[in-house]
N, C-alpha and C. Protein backbone atom coordinates (compact mmCIF):
# COMPACT_ATOMS: atom_id res chain seq x y z
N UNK A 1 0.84 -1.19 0.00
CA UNK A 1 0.00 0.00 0.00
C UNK A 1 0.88 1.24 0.00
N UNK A 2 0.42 2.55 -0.77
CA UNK A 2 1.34 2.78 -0.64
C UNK A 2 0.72 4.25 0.16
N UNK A 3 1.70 4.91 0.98
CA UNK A 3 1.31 5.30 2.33
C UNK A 3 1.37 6.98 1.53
N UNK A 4 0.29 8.08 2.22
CA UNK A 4 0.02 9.15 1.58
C UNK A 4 0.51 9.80 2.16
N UNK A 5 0.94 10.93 1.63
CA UNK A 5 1.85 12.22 2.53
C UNK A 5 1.11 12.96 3.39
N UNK A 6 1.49 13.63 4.39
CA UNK A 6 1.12 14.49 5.42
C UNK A 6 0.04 15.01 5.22
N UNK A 7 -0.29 15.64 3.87
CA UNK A 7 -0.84 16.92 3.96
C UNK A 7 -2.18 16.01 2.84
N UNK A 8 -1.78 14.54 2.23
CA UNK A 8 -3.04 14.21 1.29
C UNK A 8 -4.26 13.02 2.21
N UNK A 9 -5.15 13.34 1.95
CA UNK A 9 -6.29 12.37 2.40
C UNK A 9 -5.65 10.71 1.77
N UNK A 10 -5.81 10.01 2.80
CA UNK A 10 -5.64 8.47 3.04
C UNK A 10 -6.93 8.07 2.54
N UNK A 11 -6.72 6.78 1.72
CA UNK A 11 -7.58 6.21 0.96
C UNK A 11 -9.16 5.68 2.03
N UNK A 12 -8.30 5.82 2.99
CA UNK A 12 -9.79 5.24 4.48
C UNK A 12 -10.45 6.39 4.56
N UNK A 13 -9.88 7.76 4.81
CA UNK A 13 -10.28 8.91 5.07
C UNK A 13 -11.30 9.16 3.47
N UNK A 14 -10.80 9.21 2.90
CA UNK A 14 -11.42 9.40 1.60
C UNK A 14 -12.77 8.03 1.09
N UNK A 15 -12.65 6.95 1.75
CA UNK A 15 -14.03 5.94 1.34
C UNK A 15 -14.81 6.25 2.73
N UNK A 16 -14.38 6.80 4.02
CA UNK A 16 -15.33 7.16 4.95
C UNK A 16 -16.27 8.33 4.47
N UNK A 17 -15.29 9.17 4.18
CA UNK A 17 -16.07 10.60 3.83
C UNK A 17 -17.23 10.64 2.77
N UNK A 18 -16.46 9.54 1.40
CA UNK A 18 -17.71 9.43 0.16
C UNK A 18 -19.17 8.21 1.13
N UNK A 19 -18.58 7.57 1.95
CA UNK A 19 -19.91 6.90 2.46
C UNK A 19 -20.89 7.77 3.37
N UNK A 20 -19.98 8.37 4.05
CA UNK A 20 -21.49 9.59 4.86
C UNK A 20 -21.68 10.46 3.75
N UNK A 21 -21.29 10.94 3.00
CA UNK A 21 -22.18 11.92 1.54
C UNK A 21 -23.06 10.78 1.10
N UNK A 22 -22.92 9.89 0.80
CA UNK A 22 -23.84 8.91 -0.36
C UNK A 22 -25.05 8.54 0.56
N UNK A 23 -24.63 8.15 2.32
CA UNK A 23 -25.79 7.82 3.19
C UNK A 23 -26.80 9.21 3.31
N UNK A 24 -26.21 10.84 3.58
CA UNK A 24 -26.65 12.00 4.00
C UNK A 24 -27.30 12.03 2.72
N UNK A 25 -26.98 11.58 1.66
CA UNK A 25 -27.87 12.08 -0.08
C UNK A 25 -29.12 11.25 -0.07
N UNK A 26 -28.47 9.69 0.39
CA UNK A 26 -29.81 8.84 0.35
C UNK A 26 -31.33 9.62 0.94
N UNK A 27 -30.54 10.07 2.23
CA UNK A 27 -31.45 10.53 3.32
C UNK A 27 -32.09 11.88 2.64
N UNK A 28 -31.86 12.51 1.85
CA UNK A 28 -32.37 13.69 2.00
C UNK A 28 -31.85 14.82 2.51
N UNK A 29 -30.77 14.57 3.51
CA UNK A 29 -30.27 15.63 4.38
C UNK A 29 -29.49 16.44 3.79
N UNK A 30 -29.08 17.37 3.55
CA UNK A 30 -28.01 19.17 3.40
C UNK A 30 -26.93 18.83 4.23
N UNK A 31 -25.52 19.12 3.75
CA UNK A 31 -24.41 19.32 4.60
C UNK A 31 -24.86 20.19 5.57
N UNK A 32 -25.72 21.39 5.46
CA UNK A 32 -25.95 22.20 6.52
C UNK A 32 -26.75 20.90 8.17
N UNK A 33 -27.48 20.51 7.45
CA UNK A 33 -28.37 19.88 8.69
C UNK A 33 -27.50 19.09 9.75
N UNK A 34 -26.82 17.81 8.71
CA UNK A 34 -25.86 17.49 9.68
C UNK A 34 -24.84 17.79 10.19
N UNK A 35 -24.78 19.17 9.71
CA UNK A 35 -23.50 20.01 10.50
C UNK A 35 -24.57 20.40 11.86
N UNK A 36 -25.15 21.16 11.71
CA UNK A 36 -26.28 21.15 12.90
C UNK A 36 -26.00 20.03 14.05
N UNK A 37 -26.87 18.92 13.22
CA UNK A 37 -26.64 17.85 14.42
C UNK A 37 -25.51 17.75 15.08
N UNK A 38 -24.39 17.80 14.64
CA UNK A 38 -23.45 17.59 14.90
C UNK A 38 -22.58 18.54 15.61
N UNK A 39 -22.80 19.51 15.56
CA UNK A 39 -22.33 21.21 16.24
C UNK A 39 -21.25 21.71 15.11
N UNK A 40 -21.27 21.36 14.20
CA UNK A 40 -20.14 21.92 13.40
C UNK A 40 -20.79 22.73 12.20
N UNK A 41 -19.80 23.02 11.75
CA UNK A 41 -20.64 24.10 10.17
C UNK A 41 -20.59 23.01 8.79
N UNK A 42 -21.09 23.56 8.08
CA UNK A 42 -21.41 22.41 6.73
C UNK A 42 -19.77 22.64 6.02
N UNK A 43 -19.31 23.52 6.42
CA UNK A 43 -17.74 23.33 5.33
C UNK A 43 -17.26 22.17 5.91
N UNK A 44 -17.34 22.06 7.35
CA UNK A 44 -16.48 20.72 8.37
C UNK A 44 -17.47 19.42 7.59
N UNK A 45 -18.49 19.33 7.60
CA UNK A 45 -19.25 18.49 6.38
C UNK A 45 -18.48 17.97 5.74
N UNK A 46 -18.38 19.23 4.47
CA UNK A 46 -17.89 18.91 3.54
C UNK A 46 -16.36 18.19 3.43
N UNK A 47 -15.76 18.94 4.43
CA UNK A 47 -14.45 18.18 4.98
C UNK A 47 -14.14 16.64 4.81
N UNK A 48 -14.80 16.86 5.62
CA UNK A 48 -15.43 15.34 6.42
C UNK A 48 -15.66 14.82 4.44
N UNK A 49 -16.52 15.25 4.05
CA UNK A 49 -16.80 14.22 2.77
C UNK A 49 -15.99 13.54 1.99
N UNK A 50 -14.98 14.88 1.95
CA UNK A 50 -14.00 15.00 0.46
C UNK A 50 -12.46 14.20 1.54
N UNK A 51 -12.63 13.91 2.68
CA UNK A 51 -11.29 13.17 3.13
C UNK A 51 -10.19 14.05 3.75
N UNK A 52 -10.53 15.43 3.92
CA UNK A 52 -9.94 16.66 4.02
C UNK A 52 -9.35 16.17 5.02
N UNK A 53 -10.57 16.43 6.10
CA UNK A 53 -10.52 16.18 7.29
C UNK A 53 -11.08 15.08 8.22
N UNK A 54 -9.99 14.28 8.99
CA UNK A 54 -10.35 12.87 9.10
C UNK A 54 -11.76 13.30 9.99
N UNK A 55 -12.56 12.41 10.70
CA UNK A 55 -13.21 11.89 10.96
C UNK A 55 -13.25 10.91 13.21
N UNK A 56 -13.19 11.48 13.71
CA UNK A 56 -13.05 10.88 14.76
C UNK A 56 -13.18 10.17 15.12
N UNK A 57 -13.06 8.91 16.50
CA UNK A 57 -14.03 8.05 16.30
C UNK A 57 -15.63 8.48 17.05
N UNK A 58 -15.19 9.23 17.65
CA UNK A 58 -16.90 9.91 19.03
C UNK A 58 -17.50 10.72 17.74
N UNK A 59 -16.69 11.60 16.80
CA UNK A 59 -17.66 12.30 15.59
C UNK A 59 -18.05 10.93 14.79
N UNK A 60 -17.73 10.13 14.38
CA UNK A 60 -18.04 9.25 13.81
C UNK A 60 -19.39 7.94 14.29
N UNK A 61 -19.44 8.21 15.33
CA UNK A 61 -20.16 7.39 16.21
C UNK A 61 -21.49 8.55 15.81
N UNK A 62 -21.37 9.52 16.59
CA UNK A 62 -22.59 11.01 16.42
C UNK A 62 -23.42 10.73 14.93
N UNK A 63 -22.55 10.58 14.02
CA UNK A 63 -22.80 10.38 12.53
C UNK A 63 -23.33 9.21 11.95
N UNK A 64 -23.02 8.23 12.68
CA UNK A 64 -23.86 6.96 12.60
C UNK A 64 -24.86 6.93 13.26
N UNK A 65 -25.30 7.23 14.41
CA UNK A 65 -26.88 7.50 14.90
C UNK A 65 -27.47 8.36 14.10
N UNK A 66 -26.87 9.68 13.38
CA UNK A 66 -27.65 10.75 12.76
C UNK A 66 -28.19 10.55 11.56
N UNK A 67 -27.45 9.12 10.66
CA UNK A 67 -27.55 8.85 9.96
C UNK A 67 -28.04 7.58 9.53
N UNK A 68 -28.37 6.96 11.03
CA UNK A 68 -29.28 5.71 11.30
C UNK A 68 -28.45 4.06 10.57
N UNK A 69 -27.51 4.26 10.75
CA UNK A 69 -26.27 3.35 10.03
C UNK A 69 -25.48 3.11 11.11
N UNK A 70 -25.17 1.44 11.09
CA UNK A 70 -24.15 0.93 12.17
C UNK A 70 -22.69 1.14 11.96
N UNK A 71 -21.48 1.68 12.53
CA UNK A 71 -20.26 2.34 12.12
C UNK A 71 -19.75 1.45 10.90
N UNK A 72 -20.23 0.53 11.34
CA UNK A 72 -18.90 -0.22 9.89
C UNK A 72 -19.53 -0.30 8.36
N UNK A 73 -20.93 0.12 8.59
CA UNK A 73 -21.85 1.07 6.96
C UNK A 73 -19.92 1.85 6.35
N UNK A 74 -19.83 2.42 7.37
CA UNK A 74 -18.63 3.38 6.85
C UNK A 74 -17.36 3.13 6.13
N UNK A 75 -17.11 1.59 6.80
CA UNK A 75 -15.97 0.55 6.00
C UNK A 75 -16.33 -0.23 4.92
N UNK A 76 -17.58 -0.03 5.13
CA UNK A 76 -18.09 -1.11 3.85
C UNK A 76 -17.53 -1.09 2.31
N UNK A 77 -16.65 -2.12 2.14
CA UNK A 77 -15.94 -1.87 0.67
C UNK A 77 -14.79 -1.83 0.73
N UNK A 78 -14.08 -1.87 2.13
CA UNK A 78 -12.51 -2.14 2.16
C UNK A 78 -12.00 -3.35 2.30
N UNK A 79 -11.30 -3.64 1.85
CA UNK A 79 -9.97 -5.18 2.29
C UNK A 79 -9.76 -4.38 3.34
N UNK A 80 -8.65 -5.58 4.45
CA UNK A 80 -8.04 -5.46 5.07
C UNK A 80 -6.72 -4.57 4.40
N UNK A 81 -6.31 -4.64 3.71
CA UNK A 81 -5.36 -3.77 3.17
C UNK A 81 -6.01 -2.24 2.82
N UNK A 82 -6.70 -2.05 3.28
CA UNK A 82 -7.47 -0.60 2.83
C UNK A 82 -7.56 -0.13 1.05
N UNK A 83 -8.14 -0.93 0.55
CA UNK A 83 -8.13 -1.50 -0.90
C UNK A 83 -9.61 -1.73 -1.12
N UNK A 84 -9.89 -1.35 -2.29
CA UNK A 84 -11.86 -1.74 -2.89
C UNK A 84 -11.36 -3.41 -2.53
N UNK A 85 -12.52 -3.73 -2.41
CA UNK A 85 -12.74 -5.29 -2.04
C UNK A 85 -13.08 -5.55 -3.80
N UNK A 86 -12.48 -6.77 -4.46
CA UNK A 86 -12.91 -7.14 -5.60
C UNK A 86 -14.04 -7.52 -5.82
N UNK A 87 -15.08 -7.13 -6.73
CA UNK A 87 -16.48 -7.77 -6.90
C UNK A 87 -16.31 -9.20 -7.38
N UNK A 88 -17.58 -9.76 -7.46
CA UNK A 88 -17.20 -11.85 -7.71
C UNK A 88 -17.06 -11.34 -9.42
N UNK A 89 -17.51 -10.63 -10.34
CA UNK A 89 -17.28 -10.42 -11.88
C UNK A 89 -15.88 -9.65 -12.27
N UNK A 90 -15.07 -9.45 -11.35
CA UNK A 90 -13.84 -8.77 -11.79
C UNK A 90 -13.84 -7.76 -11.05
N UNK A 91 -13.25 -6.69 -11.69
CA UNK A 91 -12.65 -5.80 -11.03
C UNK A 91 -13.55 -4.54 -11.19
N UNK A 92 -15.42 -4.46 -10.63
CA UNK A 92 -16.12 -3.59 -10.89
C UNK A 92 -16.18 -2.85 -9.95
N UNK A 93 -15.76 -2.89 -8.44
CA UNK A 93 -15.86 -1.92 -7.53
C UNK A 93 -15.74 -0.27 -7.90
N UNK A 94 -14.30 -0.20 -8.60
CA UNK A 94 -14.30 1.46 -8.59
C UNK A 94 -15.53 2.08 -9.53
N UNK A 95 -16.29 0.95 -10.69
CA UNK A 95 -17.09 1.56 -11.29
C UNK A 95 -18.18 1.90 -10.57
N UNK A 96 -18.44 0.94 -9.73
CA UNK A 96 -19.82 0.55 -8.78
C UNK A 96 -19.69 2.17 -8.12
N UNK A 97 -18.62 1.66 -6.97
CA UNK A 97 -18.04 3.04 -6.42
C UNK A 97 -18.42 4.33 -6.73
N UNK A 98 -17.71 4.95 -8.06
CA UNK A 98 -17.92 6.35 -8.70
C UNK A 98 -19.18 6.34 -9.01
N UNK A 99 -19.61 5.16 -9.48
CA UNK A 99 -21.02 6.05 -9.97
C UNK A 99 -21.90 6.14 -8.72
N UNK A 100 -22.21 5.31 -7.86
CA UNK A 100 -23.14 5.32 -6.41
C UNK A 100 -22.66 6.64 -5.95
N UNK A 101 -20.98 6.78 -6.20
CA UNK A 101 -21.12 8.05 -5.24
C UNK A 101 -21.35 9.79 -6.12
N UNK A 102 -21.79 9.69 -6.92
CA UNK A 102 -22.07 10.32 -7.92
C UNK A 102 -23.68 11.02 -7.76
N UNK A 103 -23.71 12.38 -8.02
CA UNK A 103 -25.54 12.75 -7.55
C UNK A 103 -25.91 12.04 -8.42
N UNK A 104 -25.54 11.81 -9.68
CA UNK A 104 -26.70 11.31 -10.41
C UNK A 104 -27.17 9.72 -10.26
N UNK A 105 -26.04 8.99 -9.79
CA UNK A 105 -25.73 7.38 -9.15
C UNK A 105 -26.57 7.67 -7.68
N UNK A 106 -26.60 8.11 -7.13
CA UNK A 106 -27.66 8.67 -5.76
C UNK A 106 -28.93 8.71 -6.42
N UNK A 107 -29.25 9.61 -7.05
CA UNK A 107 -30.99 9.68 -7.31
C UNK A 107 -31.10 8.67 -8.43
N UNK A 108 -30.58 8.31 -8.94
CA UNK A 108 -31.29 6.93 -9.71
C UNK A 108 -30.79 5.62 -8.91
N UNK A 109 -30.73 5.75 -7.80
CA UNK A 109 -30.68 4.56 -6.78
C UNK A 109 -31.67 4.61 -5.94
N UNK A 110 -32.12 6.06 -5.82
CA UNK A 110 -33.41 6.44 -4.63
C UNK A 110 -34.67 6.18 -5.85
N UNK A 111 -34.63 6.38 -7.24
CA UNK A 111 -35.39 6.55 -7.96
C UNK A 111 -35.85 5.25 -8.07
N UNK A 112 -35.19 4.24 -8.23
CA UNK A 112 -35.33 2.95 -8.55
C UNK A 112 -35.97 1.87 -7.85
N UNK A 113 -35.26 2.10 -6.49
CA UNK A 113 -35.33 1.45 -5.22
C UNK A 113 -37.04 1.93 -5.05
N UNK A 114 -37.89 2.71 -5.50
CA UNK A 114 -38.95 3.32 -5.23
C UNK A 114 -39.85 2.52 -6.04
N UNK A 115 -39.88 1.64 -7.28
CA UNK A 115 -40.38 1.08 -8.42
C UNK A 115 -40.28 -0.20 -7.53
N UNK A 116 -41.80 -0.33 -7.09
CA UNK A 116 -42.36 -1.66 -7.07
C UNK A 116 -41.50 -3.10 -7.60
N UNK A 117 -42.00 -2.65 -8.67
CA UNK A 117 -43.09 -4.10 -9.94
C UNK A 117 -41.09 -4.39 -10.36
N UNK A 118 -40.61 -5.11 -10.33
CA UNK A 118 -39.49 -6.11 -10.90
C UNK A 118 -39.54 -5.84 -11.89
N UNK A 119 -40.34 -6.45 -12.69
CA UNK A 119 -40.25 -6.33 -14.37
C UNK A 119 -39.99 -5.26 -14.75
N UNK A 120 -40.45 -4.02 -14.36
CA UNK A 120 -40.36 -2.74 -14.36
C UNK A 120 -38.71 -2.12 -14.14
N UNK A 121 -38.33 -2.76 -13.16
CA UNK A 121 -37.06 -2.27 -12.36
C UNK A 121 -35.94 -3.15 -13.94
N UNK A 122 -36.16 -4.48 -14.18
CA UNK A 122 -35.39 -5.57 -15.15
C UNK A 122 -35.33 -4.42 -16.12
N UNK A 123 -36.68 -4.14 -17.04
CA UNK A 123 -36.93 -3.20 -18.24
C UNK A 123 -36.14 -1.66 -18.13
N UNK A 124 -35.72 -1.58 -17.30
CA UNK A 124 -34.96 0.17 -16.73
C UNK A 124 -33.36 -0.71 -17.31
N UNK A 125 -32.83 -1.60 -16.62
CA UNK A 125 -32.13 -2.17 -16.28
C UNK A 125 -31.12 -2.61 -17.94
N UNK A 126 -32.35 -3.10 -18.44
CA UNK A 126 -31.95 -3.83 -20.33
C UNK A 126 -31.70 -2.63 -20.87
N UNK A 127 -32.90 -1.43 -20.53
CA UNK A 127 -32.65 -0.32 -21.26
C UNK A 127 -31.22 0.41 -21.42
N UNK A 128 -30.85 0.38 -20.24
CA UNK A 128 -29.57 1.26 -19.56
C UNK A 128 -28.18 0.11 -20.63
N UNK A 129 -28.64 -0.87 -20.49
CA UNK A 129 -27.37 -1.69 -21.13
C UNK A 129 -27.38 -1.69 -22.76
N UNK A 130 -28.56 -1.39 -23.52
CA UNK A 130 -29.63 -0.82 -24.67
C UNK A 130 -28.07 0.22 -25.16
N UNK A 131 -28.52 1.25 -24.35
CA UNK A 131 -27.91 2.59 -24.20
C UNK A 131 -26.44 2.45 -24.39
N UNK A 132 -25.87 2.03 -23.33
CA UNK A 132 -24.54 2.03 -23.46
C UNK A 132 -23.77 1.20 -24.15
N UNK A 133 -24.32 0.10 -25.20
CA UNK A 133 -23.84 -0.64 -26.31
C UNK A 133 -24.19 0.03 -27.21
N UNK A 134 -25.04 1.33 -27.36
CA UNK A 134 -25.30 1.94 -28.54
C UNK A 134 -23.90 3.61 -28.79
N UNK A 135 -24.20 3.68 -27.02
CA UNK A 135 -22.95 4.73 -27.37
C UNK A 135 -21.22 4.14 -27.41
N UNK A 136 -20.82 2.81 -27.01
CA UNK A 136 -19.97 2.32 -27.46
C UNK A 136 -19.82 1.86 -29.19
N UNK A 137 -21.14 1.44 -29.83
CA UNK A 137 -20.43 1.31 -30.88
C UNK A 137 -20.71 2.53 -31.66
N UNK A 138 -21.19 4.34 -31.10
CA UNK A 138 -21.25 5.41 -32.17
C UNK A 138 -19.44 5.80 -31.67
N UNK A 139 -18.92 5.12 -30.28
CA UNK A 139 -17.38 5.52 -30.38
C UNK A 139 -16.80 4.97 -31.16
N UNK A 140 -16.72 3.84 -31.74
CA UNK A 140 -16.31 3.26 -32.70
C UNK A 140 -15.84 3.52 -33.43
């Protein structure tokens, strides 16, 4: 692994921070609110998101009740080596990753998750793969 300098966010610091943004987006909540809860201002938020600024373990605890998630929601996706855990199809984590943590990977996860009917959810699903074999072969 290879170890980050002083002054750059650590790969832990940086998958903690994108998991409370992606849980606070699920939820609905504003960096402002859970700065609130929390006694801090929404830039320390944002901090906190982007890996700036680590994460405590007592702030971290505060943040898992506020955010109704058991602490290790927050590790979810690391090896022991502080590494994406490999998916069973190869090596899809960082895609999985960027896009979930992505606004638009957020609301079409809240969007989806909201659709009943299966068949419905499958038919979104073919479409999306429709799509992106059509803009791979106009790169062509």
């Amino acid at each position: 692994m290879i170890k980050p300098g002083p002054r750059s966010a650590s790969p832990v610091d940086l998958h903690v921070g994108t998991r409370i943004r992606m849980r606070r987006q699920l939820m609905n909540m504003s960096q402002e609110k859970l700065g609130t809860s929390l006694g801090v201002t929404f830039q320390q938020v944002q901090k906190y998101e982007r890996g700036t600024n680590r994460v405590g373990a007592s702030r971290l605890w505060d943040i898992s009740k506020i955010l109704d998630v058991p602490i290790s929601f927050f590790y979810d996706g690391l090896d022991n080596n502080f590494e994406y855990v490999q998916a069973a199809e190869g090596d899809q984590m960082p895609i999985i990753y960027d896009f979930i943590n992505s606004s638009d990977g957020v609301a079409l996860a809240k969007a989806i998750s909201k659709i009943k009917s299966k068949a419905v959810r499958r038919q979104i699903l073919e479409l999306a793969r429709s799509l992106a074999d059509t803009d791979d072969e106009d790169e062509g």
